[in-house]
N, C-alpha and C. Protein backbone atom coordinates (compact mmCIF):
# COMPACT_ATOMS: atom_id res chain seq x y z
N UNK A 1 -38.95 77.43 -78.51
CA UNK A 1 -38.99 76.16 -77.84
C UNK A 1 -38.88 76.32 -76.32
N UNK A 2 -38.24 77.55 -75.93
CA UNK A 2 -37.62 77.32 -74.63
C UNK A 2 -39.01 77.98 -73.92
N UNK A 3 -39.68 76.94 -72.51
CA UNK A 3 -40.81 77.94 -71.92
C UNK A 3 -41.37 77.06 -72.39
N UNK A 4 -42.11 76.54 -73.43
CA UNK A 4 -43.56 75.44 -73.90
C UNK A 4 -43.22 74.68 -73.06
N UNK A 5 -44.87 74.59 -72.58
CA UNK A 5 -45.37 73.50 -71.34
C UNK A 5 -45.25 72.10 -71.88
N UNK A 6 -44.90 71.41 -70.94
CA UNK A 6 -44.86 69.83 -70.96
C UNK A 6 -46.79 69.77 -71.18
N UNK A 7 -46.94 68.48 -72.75
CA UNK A 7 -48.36 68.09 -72.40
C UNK A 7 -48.26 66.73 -72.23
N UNK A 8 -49.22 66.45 -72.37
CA UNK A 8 -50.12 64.89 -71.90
C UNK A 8 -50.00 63.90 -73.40
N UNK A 9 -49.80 63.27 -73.25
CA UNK A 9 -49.93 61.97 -74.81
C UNK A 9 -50.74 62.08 -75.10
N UNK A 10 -52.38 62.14 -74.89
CA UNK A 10 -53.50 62.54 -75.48
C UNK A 10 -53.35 63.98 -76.87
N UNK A 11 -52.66 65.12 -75.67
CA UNK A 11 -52.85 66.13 -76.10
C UNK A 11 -52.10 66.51 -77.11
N UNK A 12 -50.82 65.79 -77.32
CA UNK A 12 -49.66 65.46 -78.38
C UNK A 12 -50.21 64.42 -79.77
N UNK A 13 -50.90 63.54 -79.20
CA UNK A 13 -51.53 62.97 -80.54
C UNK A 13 -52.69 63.86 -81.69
N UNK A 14 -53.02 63.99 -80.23
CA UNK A 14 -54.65 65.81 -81.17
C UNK A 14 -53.69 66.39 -81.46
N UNK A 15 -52.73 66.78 -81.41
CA UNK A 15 -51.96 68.01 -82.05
C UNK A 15 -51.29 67.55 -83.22
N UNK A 16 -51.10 66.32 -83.52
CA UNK A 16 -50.28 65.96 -84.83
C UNK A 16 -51.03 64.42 -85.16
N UNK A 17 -52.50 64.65 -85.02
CA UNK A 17 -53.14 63.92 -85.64
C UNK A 17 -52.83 62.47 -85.88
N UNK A 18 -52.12 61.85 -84.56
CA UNK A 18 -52.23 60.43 -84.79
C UNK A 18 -52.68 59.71 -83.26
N UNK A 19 -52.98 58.86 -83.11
CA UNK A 19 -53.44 57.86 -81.40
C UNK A 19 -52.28 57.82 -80.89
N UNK A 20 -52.45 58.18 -79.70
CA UNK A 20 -51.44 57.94 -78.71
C UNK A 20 -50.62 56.39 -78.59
N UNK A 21 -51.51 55.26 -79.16
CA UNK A 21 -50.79 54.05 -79.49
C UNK A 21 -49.60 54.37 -80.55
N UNK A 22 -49.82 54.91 -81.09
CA UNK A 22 -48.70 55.44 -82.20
C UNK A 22 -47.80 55.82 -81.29
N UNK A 23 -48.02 56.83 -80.45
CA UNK A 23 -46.71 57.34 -79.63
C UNK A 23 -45.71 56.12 -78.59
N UNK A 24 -46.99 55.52 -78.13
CA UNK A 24 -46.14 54.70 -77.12
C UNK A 24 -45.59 53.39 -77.94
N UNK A 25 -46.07 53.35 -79.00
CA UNK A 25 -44.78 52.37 -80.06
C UNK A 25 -43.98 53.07 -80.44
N UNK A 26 -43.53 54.46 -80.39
CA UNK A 26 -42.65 54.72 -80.82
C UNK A 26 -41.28 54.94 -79.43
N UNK A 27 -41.64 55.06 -78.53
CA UNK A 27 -41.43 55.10 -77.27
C UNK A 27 -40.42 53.54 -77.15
N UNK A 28 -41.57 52.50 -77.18
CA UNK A 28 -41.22 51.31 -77.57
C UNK A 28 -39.60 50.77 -78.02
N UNK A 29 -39.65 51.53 -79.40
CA UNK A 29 -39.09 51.24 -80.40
C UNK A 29 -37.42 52.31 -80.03
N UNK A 30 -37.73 53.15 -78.58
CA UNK A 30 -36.63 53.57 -78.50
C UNK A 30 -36.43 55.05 -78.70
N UNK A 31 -37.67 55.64 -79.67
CA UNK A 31 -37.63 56.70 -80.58
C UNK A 31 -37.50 58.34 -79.36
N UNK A 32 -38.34 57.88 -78.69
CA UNK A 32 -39.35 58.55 -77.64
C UNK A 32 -38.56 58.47 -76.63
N UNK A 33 -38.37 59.79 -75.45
CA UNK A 33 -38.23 59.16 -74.17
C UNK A 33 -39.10 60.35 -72.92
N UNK A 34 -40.11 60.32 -72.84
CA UNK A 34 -41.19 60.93 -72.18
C UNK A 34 -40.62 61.30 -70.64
N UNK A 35 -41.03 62.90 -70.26
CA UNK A 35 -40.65 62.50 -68.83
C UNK A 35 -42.11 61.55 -68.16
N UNK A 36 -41.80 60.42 -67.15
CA UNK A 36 -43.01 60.18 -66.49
C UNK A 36 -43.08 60.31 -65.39
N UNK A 37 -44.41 61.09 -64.64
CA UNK A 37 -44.25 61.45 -63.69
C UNK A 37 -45.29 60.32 -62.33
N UNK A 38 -44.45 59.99 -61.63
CA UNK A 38 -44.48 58.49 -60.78
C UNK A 38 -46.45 58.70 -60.17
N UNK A 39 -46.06 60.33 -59.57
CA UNK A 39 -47.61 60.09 -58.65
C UNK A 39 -49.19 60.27 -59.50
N UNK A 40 -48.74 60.92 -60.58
CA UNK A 40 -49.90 60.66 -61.71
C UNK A 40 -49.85 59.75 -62.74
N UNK A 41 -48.66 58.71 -62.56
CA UNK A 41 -48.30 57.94 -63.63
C UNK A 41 -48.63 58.26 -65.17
N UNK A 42 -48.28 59.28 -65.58
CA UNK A 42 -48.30 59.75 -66.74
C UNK A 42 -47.14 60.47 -67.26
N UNK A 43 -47.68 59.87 -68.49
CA UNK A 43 -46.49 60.66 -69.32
C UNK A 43 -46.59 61.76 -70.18
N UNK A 44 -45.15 63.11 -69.81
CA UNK A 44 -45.54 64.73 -70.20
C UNK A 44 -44.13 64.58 -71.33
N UNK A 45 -44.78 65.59 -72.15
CA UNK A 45 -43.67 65.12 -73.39
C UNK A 45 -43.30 66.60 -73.74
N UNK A 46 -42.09 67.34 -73.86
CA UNK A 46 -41.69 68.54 -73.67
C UNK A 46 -41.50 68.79 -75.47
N UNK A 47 -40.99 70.07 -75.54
CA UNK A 47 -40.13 70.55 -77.01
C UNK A 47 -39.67 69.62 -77.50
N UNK A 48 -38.44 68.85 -77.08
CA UNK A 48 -37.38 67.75 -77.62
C UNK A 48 -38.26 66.68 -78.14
N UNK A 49 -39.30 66.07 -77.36
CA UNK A 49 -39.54 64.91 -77.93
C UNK A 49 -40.76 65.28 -78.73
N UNK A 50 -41.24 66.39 -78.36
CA UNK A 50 -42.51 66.90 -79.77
C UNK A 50 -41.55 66.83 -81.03
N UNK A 51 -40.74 67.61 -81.12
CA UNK A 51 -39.42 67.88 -82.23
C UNK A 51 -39.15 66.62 -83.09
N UNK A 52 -38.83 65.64 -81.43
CA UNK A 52 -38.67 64.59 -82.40
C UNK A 52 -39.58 63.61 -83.20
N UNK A 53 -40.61 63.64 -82.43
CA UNK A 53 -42.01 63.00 -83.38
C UNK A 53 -42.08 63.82 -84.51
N UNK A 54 -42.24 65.17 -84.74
CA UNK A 54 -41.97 65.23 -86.04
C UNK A 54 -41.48 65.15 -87.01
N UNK A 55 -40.63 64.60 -86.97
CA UNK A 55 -39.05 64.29 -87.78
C UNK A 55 -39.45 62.40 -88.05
N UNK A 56 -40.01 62.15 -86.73
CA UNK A 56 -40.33 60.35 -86.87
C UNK A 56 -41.30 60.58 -87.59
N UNK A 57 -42.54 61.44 -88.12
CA UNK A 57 -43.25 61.53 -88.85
C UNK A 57 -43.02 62.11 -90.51
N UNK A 58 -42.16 62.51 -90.38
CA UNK A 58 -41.90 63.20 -91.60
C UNK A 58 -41.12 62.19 -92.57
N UNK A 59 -39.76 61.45 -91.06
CA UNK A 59 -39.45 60.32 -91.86
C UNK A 59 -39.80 58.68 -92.68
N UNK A 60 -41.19 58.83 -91.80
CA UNK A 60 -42.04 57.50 -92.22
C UNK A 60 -43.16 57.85 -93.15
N UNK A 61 -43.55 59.43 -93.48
CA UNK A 61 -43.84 60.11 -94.45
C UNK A 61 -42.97 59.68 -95.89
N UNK A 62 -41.73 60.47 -96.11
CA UNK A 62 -40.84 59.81 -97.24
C UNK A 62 -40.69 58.45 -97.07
N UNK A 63 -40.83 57.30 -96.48
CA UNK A 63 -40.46 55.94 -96.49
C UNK A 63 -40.31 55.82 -96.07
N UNK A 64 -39.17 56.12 -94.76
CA UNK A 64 -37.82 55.50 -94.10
C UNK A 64 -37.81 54.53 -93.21
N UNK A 65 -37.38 53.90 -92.64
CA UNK A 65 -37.35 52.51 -91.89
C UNK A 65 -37.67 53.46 -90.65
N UNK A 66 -38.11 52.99 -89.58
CA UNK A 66 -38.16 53.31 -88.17
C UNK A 66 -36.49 53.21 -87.57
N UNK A 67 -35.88 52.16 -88.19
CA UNK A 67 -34.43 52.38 -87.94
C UNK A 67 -33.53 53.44 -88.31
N UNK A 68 -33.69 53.59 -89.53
CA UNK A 68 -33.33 54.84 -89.99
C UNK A 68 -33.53 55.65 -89.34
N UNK A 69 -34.81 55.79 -89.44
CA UNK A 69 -34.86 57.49 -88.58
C UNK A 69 -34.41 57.33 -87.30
N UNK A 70 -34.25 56.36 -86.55
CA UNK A 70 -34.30 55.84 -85.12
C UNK A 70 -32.59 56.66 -85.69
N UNK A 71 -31.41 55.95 -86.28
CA UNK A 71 -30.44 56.38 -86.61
C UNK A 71 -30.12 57.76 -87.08
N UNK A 72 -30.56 58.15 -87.52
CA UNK A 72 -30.48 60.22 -88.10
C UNK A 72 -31.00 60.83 -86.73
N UNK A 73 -31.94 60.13 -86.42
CA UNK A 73 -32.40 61.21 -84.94
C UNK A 73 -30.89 61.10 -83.78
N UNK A 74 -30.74 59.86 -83.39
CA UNK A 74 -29.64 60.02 -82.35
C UNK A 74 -28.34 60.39 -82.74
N UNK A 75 -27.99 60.33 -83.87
CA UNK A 75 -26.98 61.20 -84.51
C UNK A 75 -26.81 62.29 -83.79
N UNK A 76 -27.67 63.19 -83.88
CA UNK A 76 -27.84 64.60 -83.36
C UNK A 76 -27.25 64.69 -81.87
N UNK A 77 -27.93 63.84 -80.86
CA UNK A 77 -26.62 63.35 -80.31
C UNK A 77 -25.63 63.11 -79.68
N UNK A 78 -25.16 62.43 -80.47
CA UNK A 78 -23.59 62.42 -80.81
C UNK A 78 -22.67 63.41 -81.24
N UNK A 79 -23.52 64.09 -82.23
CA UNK A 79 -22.62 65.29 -82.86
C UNK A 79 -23.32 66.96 -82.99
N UNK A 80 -23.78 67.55 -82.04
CA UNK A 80 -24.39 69.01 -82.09
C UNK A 80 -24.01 69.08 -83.15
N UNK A 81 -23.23 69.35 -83.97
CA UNK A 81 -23.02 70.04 -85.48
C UNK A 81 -24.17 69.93 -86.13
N UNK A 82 -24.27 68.83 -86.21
CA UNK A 82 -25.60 67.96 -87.11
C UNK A 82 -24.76 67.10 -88.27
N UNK A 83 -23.74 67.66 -88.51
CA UNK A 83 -22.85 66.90 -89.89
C UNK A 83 -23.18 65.65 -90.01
N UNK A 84 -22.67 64.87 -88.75
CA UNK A 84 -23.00 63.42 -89.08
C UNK A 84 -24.48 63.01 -89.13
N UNK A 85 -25.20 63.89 -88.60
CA UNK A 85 -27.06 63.40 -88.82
C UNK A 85 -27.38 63.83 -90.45
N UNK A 86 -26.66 64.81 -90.86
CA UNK A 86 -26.87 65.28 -92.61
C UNK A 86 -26.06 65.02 -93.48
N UNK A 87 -25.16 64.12 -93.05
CA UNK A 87 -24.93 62.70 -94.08
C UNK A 87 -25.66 61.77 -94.15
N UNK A 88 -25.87 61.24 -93.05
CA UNK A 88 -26.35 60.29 -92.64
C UNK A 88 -27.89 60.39 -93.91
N UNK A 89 -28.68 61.30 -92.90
CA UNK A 89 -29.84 61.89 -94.03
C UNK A 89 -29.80 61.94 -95.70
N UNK A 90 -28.61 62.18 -96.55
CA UNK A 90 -28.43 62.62 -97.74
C UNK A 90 -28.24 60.95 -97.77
N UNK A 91 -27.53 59.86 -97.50
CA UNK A 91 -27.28 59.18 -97.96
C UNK A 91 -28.41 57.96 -98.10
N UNK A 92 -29.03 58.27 -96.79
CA UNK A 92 -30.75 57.25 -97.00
C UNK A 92 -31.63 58.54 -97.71
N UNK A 93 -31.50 59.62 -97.99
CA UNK A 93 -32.43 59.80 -99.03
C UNK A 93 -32.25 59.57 -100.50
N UNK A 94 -30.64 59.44 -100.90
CA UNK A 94 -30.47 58.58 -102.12
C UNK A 94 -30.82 57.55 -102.20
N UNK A 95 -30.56 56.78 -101.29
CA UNK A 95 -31.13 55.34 -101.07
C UNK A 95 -32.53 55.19 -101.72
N UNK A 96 -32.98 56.38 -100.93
CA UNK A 96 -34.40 56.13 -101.08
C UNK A 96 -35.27 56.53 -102.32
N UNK A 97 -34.53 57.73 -102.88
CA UNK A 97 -34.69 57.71 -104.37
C UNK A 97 -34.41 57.44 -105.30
N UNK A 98 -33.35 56.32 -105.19
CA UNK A 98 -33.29 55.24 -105.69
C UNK A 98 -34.73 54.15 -105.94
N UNK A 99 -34.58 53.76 -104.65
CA UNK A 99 -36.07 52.52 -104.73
C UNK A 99 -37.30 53.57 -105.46
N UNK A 100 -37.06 54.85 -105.14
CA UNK A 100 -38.82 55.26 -105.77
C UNK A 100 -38.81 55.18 -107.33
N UNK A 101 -37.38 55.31 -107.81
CA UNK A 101 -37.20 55.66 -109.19
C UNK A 101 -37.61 54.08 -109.85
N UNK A 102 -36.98 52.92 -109.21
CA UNK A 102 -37.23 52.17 -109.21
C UNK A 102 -38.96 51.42 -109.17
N UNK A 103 -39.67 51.82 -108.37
CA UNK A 103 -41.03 51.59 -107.99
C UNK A 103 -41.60 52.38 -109.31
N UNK A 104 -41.07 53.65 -109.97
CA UNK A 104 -41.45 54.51 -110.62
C UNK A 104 -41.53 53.28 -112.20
N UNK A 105 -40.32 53.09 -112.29
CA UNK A 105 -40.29 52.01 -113.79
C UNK A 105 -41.39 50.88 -113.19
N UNK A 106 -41.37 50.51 -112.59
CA UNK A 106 -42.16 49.36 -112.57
C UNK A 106 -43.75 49.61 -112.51
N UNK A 107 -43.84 50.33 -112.15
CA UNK A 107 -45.44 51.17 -112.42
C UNK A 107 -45.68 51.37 -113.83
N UNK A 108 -44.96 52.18 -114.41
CA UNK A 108 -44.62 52.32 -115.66
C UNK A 108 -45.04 51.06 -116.54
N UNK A 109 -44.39 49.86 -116.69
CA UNK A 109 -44.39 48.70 -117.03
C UNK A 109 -45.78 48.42 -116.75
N UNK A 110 -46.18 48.17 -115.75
CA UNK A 110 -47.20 47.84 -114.77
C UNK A 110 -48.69 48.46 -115.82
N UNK A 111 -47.97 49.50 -115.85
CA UNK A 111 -49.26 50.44 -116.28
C UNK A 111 -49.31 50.37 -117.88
N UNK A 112 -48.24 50.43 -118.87
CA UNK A 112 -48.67 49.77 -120.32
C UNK A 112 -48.87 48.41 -120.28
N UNK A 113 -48.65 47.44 -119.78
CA UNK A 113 -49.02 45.88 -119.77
C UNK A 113 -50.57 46.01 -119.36
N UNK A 114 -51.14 46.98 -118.51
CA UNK A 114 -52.33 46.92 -118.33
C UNK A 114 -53.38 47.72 -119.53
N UNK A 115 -52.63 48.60 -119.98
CA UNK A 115 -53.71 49.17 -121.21
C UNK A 115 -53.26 48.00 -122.42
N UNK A 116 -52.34 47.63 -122.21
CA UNK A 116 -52.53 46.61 -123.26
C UNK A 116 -53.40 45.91 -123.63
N UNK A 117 -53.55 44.78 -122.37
CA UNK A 117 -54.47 44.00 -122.36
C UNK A 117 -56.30 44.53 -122.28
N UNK A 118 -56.01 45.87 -121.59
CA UNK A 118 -57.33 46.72 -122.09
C UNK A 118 -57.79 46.60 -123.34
N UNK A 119 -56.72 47.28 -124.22
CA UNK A 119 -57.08 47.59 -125.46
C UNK A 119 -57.43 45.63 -126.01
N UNK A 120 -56.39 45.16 -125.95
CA UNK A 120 -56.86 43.66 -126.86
C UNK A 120 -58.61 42.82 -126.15
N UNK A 121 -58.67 43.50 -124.74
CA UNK A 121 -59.88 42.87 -124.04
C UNK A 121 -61.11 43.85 -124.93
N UNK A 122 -60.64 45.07 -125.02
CA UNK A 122 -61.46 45.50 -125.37
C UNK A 122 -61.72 45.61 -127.19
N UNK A 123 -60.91 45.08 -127.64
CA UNK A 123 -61.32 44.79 -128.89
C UNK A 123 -61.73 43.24 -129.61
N UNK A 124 -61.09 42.73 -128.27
CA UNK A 124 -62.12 41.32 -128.32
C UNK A 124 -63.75 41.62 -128.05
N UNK A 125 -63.99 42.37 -126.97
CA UNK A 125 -65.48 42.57 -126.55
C UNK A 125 -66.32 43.25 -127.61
N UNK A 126 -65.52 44.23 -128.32
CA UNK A 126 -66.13 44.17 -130.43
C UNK A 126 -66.44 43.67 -131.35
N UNK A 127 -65.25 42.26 -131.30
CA UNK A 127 -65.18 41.76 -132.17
C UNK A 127 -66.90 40.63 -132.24
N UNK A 128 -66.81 40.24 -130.50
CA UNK A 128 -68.11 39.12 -129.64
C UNK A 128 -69.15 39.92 -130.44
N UNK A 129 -69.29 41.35 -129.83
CA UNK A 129 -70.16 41.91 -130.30
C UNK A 129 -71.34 42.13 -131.73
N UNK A 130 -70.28 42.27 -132.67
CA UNK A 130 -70.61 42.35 -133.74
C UNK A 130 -70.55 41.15 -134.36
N UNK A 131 -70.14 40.01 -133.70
CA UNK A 131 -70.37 38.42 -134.22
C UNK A 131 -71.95 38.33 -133.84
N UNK A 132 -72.53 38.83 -132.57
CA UNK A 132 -73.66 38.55 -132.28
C UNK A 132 -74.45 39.17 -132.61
N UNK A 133 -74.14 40.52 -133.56
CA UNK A 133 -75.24 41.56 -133.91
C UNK A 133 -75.63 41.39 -135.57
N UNK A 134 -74.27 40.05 -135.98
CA UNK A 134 -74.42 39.32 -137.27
C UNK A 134 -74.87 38.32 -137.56
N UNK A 135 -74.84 37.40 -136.43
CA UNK A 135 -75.77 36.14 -136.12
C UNK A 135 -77.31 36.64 -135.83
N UNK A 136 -77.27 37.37 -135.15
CA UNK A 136 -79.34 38.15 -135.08
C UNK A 136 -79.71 38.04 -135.75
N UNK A 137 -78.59 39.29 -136.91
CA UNK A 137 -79.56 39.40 -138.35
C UNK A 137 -79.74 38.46 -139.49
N UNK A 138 -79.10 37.13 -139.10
CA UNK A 138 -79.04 36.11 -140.42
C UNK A 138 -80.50 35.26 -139.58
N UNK A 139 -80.33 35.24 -138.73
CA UNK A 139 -81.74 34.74 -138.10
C UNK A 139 -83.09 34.89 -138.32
């Protein structure tokens, strides 16, 4: 980390594949804090805040609120150890696998209620069938 050149927001979005609008909402939102430099009015974004976009990406990857992560990132901090950022972390990732386990049953559900009605749609569309392939032949 130590020594990598400060780049450009352009050159930070090509590198982790998202628009620089992405960055400056995250900026926005608090996440971000860019050095900017007054006589080129631009903004150069070093190790730390590359570091931390990845972590804002990784965390909106698994789910996590922008708050959340907004919260586990400044943890760090507060506390060099990291302890309180990897509680913090363990306890919204239960959280969070919670809701998936959750999302998981309901898919589940979701998904036999739908072959259900497959199967009865589709044995109605047999039944039409062969009513009309019995009406032909009395004709």
């Amino acid at each position: 980390m130590v020594g990598q050149p400060l780049v450009s927001i352009s050159s930070l979005a090509q590198e982790l594949c998202i628009t620089p609008r992405t960055i400056r909402y995250y900026e926005e939102m608090g996440l971000l804090t860019p050095l900017h430099l007054e006589k080129m009015s631009q903004r150069l974004y070093g190790p730390r805040e590359r570091a931390r976009l990845i972590l804002i990406l990784r965390g909106k990857r698994l789910g996590f609120s922008l708050a959340e992560i907004k919260e586990m990132i400044d943890l760090y901090d507060i506390d060099r150890t990291e302890g309180l950022q990897l509680e913090r972390a363990v306890a919204y990732g239960e959280k969070r696998l919670r809701e998936l386990d959750e999302k998981i049953q309901e898919l589940t559900l979701l998904k036999a209620e739908l072959l259900d009605y497959q199967q009865q749609f589709t044995d109605l569309l047999k039944k039409r069938k062969n009513k009309n392939a019995n009406t032909a032949l009395e004709d």
